[in-house]
C-alpha atoms as a PDB file:
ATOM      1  CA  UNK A   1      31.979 -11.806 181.669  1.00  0.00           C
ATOM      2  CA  UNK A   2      31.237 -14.314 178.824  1.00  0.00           C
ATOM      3  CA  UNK A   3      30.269 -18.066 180.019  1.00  0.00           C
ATOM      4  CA  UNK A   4      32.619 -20.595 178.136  1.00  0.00           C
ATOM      5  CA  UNK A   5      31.769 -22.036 175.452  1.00  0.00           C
ATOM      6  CA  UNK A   6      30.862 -25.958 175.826  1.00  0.00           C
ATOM      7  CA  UNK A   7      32.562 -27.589 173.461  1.00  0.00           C
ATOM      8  CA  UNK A   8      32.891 -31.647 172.572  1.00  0.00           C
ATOM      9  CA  UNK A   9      35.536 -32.811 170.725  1.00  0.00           C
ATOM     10  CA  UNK A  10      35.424 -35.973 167.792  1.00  0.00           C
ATOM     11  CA  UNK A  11      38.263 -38.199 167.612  1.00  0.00           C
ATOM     12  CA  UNK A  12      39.333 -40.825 165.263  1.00  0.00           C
ATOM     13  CA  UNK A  13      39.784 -44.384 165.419  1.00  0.00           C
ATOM     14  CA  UNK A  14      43.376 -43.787 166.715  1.00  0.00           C
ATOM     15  CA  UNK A  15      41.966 -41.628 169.626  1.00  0.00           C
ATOM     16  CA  UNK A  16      43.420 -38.229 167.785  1.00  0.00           C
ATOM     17  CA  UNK A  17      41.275 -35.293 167.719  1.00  0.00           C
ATOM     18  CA  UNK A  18      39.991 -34.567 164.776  1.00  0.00           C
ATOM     19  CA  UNK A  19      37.290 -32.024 165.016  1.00  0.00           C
ATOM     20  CA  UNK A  20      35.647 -29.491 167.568  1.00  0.00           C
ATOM     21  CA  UNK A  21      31.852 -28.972 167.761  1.00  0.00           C
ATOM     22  CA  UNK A  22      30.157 -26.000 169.090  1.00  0.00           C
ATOM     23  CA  UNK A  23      26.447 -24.856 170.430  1.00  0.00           C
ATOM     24  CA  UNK A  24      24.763 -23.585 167.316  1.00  0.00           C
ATOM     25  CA  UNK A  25      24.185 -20.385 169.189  1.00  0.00           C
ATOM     26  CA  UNK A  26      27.636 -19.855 169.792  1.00  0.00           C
ATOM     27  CA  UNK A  27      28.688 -20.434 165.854  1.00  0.00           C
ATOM     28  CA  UNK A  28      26.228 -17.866 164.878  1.00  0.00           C
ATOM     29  CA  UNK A  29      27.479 -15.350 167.258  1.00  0.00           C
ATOM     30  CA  UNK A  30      30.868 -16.053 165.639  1.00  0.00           C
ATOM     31  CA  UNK A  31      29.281 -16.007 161.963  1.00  0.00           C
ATOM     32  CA  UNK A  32      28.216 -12.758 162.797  1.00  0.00           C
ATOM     33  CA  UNK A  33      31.242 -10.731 164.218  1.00  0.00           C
ATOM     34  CA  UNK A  34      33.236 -12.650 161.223  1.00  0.00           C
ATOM     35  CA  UNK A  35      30.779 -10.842 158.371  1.00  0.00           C
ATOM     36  CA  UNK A  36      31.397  -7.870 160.318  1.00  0.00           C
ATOM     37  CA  UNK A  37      35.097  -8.313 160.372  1.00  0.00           C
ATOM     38  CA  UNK A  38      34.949  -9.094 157.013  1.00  0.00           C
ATOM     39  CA  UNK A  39      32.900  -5.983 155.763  1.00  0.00           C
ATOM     40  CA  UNK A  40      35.306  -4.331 157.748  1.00  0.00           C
ATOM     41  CA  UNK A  41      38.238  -5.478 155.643  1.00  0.00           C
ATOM     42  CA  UNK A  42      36.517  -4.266 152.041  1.00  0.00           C
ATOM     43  CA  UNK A  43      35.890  -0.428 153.315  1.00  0.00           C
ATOM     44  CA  UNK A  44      37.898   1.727 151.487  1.00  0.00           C
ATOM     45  CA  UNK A  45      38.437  -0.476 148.422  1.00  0.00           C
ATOM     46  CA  UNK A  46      37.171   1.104 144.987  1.00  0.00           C
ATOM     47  CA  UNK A  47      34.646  -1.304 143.013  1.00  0.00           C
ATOM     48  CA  UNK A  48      38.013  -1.894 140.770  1.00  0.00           C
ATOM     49  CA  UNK A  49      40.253  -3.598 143.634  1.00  0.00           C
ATOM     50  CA  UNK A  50      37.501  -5.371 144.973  1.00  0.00           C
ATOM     51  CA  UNK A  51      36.775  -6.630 141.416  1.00  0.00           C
ATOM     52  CA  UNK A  52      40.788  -7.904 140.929  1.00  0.00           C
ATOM     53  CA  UNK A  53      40.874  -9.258 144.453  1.00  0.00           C
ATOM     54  CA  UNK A  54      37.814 -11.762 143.607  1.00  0.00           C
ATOM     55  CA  UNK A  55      38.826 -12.182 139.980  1.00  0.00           C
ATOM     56  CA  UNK A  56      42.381 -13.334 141.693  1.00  0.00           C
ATOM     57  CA  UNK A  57      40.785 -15.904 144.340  1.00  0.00           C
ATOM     58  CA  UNK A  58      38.752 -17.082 141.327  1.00  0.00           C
ATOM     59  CA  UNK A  59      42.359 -17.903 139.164  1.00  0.00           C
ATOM     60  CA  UNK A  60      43.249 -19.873 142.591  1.00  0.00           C
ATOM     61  CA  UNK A  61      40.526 -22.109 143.093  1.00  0.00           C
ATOM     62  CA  UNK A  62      40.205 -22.667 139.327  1.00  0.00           C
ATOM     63  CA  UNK A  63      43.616 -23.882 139.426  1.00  0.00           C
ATOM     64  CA  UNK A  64      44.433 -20.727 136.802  1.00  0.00           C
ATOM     65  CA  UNK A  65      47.842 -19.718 139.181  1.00  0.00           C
ATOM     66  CA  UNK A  66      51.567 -20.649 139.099  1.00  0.00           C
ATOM     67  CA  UNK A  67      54.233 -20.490 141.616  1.00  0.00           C
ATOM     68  CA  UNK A  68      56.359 -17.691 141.864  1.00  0.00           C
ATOM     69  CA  UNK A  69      59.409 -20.068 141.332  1.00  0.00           C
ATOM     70  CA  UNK A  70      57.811 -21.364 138.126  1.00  0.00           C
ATOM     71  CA  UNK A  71      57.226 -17.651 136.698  1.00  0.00           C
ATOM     72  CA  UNK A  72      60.849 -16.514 137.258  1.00  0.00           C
ATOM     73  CA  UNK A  73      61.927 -19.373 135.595  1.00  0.00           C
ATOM     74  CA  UNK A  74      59.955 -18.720 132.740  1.00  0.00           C
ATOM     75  CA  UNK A  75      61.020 -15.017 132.333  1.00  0.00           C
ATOM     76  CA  UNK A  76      64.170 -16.426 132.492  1.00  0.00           C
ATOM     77  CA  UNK A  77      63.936 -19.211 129.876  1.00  0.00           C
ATOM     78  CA  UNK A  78      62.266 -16.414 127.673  1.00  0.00           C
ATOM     79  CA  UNK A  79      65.425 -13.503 128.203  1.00  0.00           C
ATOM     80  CA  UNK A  80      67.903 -16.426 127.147  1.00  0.00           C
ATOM     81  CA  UNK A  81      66.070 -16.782 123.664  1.00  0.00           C
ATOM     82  CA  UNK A  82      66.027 -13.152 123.606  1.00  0.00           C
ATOM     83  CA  UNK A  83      69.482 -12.689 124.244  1.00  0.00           C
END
């Protein structure tokens, strides 16, 4: 069996809890079997998937991504001056 994790919790100014902190040697442990899990989640991906996947979370934090909303309505807008 696995001994609990101590953990100590911060709270703000209006006594709400705002953040958890952990032994060091616990987050590492965690660190670890996340990389793992991680790894894990790439096997069986060719080079060229793994390439669009990071090109695409790229486009999202560069801000370089619409809704899905906003792209129908476009398509839309563009079929009317088609029509």
């Amino acid at each position: 069996m696995t001994p609990a994790i101590k953990l100590q919790y911060v709270s703000n100014e209006k006594g709400e809890v705002t953040a958890v902190q952990i032994p060091i040697e616990a987050w590492r442990s965690i660190e670890q079997k996340l990389e793992s899990a991680e790894q894990q989640d790439w096997q069986g991906m060719s080079v060229e998937e793994i390439a669009a996947v990071e090109a695409g979370l790229r486009d999202v934090e560069q801000g370089r991504t619409v809704t899905n909303d906003s792209l129908l309505q476009r398509s839309r807008e563009l079929r009317k001056k088609r029509a």
